[in-house]
N, C-alpha and C. Protein backbone atom coordinates (compact mmCIF):
# COMPACT_ATOMS: atom_id res chain seq x y z
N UNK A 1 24.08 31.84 -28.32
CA UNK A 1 23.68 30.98 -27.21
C UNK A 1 22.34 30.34 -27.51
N UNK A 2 22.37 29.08 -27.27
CA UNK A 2 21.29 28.30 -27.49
C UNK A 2 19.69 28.91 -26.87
N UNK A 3 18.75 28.60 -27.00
CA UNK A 3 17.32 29.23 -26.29
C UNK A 3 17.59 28.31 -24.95
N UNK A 4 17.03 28.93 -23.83
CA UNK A 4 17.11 28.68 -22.62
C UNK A 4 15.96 27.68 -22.22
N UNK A 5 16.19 26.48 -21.79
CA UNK A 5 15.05 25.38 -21.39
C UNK A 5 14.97 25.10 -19.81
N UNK A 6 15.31 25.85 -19.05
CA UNK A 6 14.95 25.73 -17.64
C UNK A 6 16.01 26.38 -16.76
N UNK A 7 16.06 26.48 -15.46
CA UNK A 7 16.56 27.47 -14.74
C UNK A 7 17.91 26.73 -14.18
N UNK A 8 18.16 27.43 -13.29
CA UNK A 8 19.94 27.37 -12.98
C UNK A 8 19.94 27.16 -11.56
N UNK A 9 20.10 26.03 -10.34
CA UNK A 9 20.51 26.13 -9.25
C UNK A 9 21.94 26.20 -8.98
N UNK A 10 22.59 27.22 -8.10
CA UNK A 10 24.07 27.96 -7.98
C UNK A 10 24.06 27.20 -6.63
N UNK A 11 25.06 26.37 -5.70
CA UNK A 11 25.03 25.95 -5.24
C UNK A 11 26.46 25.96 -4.34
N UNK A 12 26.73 27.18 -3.64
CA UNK A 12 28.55 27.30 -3.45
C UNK A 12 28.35 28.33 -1.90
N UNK A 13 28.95 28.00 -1.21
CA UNK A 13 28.84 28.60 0.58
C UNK A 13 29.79 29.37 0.46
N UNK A 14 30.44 30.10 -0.29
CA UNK A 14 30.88 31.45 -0.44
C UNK A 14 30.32 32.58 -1.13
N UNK A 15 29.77 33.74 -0.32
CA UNK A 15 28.29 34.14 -0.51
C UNK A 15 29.48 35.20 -1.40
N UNK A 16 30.56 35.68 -1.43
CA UNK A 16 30.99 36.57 -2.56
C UNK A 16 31.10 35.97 -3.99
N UNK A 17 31.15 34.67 -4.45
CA UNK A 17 31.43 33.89 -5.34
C UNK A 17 30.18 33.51 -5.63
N UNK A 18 29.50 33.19 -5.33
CA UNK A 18 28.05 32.92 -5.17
C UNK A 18 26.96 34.38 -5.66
N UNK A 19 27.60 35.37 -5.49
CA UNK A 19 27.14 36.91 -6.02
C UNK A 19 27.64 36.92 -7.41
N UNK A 20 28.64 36.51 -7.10
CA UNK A 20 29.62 36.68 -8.73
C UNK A 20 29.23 35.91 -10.13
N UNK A 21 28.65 34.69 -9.47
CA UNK A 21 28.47 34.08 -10.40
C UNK A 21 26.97 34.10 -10.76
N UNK A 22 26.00 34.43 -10.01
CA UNK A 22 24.93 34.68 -10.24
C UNK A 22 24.48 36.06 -10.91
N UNK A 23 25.92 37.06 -10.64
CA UNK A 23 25.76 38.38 -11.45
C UNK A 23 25.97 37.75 -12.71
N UNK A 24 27.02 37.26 -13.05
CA UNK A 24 27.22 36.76 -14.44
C UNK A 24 26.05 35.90 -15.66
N UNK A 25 25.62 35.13 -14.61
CA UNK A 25 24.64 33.95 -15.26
C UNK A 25 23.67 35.10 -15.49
N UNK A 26 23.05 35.89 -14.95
CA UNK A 26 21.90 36.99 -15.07
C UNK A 26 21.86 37.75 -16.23
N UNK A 27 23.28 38.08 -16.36
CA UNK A 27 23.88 39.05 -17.60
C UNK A 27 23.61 38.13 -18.81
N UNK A 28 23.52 37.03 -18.59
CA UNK A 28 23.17 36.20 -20.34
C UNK A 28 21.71 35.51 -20.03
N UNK A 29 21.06 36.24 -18.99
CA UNK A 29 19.67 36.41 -19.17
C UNK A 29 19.26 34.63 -18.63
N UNK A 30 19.95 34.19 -17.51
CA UNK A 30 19.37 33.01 -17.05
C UNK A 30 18.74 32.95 -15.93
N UNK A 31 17.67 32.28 -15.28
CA UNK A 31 17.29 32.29 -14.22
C UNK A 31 17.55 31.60 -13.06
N UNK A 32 18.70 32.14 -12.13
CA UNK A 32 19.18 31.75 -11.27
C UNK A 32 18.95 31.72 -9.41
N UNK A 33 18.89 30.17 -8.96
CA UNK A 33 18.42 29.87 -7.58
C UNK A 33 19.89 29.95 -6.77
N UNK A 34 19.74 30.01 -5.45
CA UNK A 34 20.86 29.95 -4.84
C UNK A 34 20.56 29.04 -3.29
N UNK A 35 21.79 28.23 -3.47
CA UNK A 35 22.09 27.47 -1.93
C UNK A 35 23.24 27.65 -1.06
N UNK A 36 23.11 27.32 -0.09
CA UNK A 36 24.45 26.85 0.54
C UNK A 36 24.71 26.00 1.18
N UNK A 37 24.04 24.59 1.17
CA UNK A 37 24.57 23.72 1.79
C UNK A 37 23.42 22.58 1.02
N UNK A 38 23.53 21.75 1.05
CA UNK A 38 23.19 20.02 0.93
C UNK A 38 21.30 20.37 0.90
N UNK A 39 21.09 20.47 2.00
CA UNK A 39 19.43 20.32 2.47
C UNK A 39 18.27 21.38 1.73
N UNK A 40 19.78 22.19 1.93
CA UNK A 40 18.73 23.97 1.08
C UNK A 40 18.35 23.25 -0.89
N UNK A 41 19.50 22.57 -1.34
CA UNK A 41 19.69 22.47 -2.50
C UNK A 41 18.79 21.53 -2.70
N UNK A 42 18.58 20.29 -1.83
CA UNK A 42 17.74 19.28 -2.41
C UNK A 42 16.43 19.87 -2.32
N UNK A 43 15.98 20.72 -0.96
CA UNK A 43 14.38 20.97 -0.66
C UNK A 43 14.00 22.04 -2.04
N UNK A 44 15.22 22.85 -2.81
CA UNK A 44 14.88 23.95 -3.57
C UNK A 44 14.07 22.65 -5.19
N UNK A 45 15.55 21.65 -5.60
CA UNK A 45 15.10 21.17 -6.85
C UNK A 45 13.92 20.26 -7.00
N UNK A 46 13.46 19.47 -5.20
CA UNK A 46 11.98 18.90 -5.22
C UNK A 46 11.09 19.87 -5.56
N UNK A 47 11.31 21.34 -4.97
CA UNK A 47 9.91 22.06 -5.02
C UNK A 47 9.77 22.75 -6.19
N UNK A 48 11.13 22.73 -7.55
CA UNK A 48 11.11 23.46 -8.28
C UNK A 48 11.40 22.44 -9.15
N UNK A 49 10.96 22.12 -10.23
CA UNK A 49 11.23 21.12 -11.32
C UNK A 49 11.80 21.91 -12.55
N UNK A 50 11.49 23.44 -12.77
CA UNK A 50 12.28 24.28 -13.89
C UNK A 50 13.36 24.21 -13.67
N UNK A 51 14.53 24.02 -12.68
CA UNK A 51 15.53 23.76 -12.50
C UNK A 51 15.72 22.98 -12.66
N UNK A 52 16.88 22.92 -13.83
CA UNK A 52 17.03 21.60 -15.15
C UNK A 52 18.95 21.41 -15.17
N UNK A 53 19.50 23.16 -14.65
CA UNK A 53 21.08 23.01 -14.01
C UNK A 53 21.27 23.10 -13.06
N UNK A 54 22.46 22.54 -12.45
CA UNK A 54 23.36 22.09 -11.17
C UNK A 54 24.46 23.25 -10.84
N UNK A 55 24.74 24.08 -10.55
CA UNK A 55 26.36 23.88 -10.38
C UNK A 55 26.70 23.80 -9.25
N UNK A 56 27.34 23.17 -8.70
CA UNK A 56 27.88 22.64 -7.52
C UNK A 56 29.35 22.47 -7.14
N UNK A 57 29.34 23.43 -5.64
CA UNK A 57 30.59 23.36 -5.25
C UNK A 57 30.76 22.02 -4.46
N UNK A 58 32.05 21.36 -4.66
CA UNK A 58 32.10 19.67 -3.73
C UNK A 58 32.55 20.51 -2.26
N UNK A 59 33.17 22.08 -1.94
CA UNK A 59 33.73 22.13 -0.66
C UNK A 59 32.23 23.10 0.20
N UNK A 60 31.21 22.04 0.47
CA UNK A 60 30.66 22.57 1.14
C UNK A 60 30.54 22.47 2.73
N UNK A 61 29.69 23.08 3.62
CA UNK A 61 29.78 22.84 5.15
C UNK A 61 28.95 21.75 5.06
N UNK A 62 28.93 21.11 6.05
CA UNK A 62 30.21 21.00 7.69
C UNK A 62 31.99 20.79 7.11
N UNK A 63 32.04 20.41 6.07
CA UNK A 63 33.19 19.96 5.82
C UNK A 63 33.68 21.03 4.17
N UNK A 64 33.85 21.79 4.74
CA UNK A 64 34.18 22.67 3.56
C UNK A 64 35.37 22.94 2.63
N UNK A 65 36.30 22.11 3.47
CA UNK A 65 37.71 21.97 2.98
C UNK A 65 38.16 20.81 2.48
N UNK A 66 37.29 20.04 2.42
CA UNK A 66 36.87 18.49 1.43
C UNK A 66 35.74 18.23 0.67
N UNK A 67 36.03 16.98 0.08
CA UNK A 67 34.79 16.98 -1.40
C UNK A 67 33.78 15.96 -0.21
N UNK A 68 33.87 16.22 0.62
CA UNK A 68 32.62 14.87 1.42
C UNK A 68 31.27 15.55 1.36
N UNK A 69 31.35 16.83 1.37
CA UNK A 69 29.45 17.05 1.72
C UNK A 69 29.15 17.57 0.11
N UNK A 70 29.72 18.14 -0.65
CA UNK A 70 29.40 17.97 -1.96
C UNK A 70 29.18 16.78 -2.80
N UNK A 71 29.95 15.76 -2.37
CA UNK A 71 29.93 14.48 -3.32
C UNK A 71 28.70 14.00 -2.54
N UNK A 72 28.15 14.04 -1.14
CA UNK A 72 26.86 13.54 -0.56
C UNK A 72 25.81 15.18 -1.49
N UNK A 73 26.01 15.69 -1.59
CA UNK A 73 24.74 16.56 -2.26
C UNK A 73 24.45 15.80 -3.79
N UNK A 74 25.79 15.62 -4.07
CA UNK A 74 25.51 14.61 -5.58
C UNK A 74 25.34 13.58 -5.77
N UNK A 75 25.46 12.65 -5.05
CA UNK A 75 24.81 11.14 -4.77
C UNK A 75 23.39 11.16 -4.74
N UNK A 76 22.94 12.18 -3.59
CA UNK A 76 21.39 12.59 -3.78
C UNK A 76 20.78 12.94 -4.57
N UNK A 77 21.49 14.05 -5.18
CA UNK A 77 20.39 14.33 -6.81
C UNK A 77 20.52 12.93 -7.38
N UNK A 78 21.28 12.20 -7.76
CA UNK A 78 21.76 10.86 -8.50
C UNK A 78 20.55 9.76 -8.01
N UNK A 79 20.81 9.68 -6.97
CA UNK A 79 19.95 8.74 -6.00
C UNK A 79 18.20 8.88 -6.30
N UNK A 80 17.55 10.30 -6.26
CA UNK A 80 16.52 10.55 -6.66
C UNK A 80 16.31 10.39 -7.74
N UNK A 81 16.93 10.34 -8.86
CA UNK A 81 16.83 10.43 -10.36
C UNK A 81 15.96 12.17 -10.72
N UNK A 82 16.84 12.80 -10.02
CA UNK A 82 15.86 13.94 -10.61
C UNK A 82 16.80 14.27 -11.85
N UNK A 83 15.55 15.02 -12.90
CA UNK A 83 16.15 15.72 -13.94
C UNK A 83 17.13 16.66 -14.32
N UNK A 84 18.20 16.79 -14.05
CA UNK A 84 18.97 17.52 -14.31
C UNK A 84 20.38 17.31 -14.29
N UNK A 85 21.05 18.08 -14.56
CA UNK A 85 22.23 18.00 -15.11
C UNK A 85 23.25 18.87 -14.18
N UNK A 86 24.24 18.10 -13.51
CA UNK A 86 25.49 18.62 -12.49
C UNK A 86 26.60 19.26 -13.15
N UNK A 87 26.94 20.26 -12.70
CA UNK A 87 28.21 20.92 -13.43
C UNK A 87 28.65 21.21 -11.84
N UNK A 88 30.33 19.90 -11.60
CA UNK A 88 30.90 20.24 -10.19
C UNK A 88 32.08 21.32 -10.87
N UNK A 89 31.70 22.26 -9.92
CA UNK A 89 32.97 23.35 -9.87
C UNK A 89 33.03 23.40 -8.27
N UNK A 90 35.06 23.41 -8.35
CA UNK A 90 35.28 23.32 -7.06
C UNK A 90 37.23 23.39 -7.02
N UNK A 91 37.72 24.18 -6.31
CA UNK A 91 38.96 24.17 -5.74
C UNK A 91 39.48 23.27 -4.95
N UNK A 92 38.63 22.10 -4.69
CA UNK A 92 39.35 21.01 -3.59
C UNK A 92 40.49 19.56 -4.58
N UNK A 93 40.87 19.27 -3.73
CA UNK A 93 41.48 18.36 -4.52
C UNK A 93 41.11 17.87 -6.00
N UNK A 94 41.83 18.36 -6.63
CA UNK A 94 41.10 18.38 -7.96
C UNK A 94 41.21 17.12 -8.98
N UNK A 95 42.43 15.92 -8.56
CA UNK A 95 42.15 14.49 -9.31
C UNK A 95 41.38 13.74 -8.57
N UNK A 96 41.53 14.24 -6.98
CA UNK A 96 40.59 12.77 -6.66
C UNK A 96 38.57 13.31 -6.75
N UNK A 97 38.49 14.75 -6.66
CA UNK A 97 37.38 15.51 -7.02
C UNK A 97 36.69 14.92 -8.07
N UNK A 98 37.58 14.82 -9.35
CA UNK A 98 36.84 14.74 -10.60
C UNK A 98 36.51 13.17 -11.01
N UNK A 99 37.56 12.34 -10.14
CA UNK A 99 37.17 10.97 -10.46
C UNK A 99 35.42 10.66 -9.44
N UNK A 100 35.86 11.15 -8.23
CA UNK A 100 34.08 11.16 -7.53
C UNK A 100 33.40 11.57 -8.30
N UNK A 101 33.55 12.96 -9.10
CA UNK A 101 32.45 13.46 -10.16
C UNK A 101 32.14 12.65 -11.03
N UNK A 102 32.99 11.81 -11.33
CA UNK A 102 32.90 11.57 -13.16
C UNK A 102 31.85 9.71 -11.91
N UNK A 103 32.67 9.29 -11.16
CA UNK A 103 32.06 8.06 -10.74
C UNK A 103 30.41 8.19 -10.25
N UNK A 104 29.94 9.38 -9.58
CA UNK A 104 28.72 9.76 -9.18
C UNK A 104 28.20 10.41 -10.74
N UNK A 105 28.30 10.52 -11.81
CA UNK A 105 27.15 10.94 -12.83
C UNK A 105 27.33 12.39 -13.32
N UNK A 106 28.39 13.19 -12.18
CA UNK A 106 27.93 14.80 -12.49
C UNK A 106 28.56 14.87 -14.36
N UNK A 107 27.69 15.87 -14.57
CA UNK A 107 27.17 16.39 -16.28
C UNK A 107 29.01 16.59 -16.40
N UNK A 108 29.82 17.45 -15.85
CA UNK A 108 30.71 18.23 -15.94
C UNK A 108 31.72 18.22 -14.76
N UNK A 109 32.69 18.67 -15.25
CA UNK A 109 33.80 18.86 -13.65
C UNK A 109 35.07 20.14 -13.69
N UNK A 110 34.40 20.92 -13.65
CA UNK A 110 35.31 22.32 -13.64
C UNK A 110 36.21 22.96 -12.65
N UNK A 111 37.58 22.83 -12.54
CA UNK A 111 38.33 23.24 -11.56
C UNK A 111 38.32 25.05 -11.39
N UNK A 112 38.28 25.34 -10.08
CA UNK A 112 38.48 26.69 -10.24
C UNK A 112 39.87 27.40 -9.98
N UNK A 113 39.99 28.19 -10.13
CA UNK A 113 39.14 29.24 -10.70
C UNK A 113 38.81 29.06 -12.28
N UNK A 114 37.39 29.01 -12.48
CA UNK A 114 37.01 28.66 -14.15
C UNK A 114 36.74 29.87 -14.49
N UNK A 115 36.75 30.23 -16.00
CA UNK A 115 36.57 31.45 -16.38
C UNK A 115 34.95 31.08 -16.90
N UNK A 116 34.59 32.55 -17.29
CA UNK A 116 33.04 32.52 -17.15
C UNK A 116 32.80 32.41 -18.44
N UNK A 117 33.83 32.19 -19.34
CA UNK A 117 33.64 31.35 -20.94
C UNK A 117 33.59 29.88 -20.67
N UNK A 118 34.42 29.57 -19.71
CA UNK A 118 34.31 27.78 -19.75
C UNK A 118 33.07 27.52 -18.91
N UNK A 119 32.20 28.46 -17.83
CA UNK A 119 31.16 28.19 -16.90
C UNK A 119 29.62 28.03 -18.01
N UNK A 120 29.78 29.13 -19.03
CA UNK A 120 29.22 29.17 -20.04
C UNK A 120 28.93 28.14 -21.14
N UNK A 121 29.89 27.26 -21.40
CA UNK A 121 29.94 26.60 -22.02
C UNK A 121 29.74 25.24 -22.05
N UNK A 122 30.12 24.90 -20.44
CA UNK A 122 29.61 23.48 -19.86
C UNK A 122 27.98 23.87 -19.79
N UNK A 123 27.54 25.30 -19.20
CA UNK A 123 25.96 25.18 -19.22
C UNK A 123 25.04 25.04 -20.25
N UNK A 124 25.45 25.67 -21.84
CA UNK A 124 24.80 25.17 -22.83
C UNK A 124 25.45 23.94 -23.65
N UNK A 125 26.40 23.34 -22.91
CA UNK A 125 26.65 21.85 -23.40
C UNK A 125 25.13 21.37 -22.49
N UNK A 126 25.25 21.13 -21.38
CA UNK A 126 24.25 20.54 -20.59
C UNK A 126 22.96 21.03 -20.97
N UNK A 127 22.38 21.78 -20.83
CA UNK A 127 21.33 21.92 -21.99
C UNK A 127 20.98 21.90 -23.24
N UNK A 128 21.62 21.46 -23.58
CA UNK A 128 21.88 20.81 -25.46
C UNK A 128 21.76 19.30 -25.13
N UNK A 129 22.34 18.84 -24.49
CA UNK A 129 21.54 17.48 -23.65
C UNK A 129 20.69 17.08 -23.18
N UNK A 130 20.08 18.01 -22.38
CA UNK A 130 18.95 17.74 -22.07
C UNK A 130 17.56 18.04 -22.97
N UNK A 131 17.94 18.93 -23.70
CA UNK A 131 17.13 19.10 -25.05
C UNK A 131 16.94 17.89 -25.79
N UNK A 132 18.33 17.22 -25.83
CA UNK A 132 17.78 16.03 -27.04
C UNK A 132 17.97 14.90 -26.03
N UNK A 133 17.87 14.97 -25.23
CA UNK A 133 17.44 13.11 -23.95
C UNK A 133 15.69 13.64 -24.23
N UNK A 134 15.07 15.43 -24.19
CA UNK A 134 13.60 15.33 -24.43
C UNK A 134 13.35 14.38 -25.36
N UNK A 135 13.75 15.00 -26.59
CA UNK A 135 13.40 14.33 -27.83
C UNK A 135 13.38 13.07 -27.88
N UNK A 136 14.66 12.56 -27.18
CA UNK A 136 14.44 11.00 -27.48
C UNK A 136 13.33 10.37 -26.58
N UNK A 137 13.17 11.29 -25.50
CA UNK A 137 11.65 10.65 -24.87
C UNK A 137 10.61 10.62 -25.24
N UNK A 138 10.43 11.98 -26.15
CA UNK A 138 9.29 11.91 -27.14
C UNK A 138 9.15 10.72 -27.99
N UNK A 139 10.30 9.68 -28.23
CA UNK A 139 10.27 9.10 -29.61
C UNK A 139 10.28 7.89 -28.44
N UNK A 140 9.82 7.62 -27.28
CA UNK A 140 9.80 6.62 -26.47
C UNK A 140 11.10 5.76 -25.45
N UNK A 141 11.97 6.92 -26.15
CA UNK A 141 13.82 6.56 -25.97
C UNK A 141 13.80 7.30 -24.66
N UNK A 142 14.19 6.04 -23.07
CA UNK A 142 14.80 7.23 -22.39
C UNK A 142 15.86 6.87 -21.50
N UNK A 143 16.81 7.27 -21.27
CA UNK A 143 18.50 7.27 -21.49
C UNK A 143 18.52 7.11 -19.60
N UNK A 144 19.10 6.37 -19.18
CA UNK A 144 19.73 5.68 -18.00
C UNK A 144 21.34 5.79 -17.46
N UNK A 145 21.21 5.61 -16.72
CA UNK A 145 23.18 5.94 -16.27
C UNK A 145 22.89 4.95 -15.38
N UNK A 146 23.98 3.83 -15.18
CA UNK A 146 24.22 2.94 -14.29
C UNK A 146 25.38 2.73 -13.82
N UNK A 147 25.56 2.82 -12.61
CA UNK A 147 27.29 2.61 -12.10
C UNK A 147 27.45 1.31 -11.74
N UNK A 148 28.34 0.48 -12.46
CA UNK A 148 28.95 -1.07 -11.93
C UNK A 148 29.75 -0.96 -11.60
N UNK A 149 29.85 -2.14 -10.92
CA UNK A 149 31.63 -2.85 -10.00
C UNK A 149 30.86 -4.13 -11.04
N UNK A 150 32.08 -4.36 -12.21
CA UNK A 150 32.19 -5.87 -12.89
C UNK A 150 32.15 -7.05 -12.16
N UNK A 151 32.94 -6.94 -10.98
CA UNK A 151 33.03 -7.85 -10.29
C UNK A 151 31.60 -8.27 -9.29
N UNK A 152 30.65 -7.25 -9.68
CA UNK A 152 29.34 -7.70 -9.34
C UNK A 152 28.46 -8.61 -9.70
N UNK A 153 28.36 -8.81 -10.83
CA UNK A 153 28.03 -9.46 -12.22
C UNK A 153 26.98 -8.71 -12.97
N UNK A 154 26.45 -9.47 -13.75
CA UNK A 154 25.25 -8.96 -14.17
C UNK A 154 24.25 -9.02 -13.79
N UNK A 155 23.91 -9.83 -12.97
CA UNK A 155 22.55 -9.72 -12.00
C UNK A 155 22.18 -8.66 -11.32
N UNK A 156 23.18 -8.18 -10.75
CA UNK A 156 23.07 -6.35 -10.02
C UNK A 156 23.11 -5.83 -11.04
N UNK A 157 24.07 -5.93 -12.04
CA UNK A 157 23.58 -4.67 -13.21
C UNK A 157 22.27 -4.80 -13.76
N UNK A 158 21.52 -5.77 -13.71
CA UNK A 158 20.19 -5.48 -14.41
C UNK A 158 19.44 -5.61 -13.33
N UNK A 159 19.78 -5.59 -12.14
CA UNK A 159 18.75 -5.26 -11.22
C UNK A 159 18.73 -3.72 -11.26
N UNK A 160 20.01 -2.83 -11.15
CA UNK A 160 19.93 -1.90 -10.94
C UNK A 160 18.86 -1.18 -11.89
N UNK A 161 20.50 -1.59 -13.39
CA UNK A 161 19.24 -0.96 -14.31
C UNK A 161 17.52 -1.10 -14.32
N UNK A 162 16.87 -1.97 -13.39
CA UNK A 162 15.64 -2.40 -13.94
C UNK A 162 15.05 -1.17 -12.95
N UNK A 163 15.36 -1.01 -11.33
CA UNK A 163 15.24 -0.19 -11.00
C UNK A 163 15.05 0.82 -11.44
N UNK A 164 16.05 1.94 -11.68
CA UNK A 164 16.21 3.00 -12.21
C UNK A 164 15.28 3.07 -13.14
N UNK A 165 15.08 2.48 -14.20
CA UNK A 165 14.48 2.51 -15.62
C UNK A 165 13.19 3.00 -15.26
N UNK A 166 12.32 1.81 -13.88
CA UNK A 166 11.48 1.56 -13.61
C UNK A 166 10.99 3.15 -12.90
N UNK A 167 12.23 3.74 -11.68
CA UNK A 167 11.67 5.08 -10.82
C UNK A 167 11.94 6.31 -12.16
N UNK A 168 12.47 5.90 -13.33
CA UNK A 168 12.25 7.28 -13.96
C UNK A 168 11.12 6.62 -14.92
N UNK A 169 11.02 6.23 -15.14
CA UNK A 169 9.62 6.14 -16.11
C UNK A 169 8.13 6.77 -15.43
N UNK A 170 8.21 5.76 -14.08
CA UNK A 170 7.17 6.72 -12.55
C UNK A 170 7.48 7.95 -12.88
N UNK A 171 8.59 8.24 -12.87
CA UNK A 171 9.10 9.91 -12.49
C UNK A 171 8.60 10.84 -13.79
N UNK A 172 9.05 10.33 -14.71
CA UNK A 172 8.19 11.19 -15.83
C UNK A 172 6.92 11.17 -15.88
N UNK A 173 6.01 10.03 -15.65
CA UNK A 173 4.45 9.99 -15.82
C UNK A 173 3.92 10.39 -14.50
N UNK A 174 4.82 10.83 -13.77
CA UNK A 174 3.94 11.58 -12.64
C UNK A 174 3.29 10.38 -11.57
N UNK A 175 3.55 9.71 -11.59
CA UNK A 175 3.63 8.33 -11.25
C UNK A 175 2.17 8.05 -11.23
N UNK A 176 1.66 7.66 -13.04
CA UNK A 176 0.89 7.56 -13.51
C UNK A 176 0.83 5.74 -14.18
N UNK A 177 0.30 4.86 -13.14
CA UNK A 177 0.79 3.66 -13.03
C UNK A 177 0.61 3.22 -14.61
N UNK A 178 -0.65 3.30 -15.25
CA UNK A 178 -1.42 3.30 -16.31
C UNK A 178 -0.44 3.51 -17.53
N UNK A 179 -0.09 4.34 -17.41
CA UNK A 179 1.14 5.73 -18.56
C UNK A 179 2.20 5.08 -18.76
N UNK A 180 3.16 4.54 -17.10
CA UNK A 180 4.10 4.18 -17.02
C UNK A 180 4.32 3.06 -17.66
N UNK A 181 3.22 1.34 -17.33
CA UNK A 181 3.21 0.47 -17.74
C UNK A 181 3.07 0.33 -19.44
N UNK A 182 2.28 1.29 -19.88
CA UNK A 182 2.05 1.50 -21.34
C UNK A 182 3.70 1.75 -21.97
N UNK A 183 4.53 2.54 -21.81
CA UNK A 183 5.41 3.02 -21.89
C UNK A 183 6.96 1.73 -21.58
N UNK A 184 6.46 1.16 -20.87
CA UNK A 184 7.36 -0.21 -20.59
C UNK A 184 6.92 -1.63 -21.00
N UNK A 185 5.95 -1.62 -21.56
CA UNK A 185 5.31 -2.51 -22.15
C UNK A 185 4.94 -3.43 -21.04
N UNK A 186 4.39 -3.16 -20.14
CA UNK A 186 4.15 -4.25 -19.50
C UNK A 186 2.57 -4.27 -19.15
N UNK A 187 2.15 -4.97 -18.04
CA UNK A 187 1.04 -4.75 -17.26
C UNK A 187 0.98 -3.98 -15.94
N UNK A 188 0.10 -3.66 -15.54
CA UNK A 188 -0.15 -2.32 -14.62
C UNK A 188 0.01 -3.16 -13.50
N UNK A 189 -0.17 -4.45 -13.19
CA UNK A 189 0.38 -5.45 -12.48
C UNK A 189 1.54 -5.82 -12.36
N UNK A 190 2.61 -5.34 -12.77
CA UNK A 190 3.95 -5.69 -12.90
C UNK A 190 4.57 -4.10 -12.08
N UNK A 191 3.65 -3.11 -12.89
CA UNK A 191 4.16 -2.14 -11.85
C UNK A 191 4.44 -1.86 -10.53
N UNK A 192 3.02 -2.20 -10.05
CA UNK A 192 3.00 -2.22 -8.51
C UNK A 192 3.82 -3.25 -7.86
N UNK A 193 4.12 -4.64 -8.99
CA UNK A 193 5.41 -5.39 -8.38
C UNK A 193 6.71 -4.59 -8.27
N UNK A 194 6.93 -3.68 -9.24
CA UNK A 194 8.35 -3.56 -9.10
C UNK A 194 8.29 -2.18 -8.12
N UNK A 195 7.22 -1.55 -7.82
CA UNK A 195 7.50 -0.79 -6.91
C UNK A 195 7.66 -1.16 -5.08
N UNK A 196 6.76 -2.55 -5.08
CA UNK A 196 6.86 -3.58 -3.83
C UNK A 196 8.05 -4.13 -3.74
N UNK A 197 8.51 -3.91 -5.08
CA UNK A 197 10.46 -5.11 -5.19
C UNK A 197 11.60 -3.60 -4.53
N UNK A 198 11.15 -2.62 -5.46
CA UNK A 198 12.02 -1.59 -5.04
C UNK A 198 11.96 -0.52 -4.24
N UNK A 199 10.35 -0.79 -3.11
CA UNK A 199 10.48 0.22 -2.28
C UNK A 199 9.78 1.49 -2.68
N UNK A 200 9.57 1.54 -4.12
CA UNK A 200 9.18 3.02 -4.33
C UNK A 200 7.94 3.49 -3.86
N UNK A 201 7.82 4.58 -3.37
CA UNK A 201 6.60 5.55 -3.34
C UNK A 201 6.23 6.24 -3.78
N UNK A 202 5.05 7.13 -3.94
CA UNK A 202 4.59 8.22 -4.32
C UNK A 202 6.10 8.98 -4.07
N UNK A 203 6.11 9.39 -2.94
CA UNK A 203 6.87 10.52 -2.45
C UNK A 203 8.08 10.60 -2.77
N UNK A 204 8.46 9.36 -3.33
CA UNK A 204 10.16 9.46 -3.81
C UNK A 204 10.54 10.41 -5.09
């Protein structure tokens, strides 16, 4: 098993499954958080940035017998651009599940019951990724996900992308206007435009 680069949020409202799998992840020596619903999960990965994995059940409450409050927990990590990497595991409808997964960004999409060789294996895939998206940031390279509708054109796609590019570059420099602009080649004046164009804040 690869060396371990950050911690594990477990994210599933069945507190016996939720034991189970956190006994397991422990046994190969990982450091594991636990949620159960939407609000717990987002307030845990703002206040904790070592949490670098996801796993996420889509059947959470209020609606636990559909992918609606899971696929809204994953839009949000998505939406924030925080660092990390989604592994959806989940028993709910499992083609139309994985196309929301695969359309919202998540890392992975594991039907259950998964065995704890395949839970294993999506987690040091995903950290073997995120290991080398570091590297390529080190080398000034840093890697974007953008969702289109073609029929949008390209004007939204490079708005989006410009966005995004723009709140993770903030997001890595700590929203270090100076750092950021150096890093995008621009002027420190262009920054504060695109954060006036896109709304951003400190606090985002």
């Amino acid at each position: 098993m690869m060396q371990h680069v950050g911690e594990i949020l477990l994210v599933e409202d069945d507190p016996g499954l939720r034991t189970m799998l956190r006994g397991m992840l422990e046994l190969h020596d990982y450091v594991v958080s636990e949620a159960q619903q939407r609000e717990t999960a987002l307030h845990m990965l703002r206040a904790n940035p070592a949490i670098r994995i996801v796993i996420l059940d889509f059947g959470l409450p209020p609606h636990a017998h559909d992918i609606t409050e899971g696929l809204a927990t994953l839009k949000a990590i998505q939406s924030e651009i925080m660092a990390v990497k989604v592994i959806v595991l989940t028993g709910q409808d499992e083609e139309a599940a994985a196309l929301e997964a695969i359309r919202e960004g998540a890392f992975d999409f594991l039907a259950k019951p998964a065995s704890s060789d395949t839970i294993l294996r999506a987690i040091e895939r995903a950290f073997l990724f995120l290991q080398k998206e570091n590297e390529l940031s080190l080398q000034g390279i840093t890697r974007i996900a953008v969702n289109a509708q073609v029929a949008d054109g390209l004007k939204g796609i490079r708005t989006d992308a410009e966005e995004r590019l723009v709140r993770q570059i903030l997001k890595e420099t700590g929203f270090n206007v100076y750092q950021s602009a150096k890093r995008l080649g621009v002027k420190r004046e262009n920054i504060y435009y695109f954060m006036k164009k896109f709304g951003i804040a400190r606090d985002d």
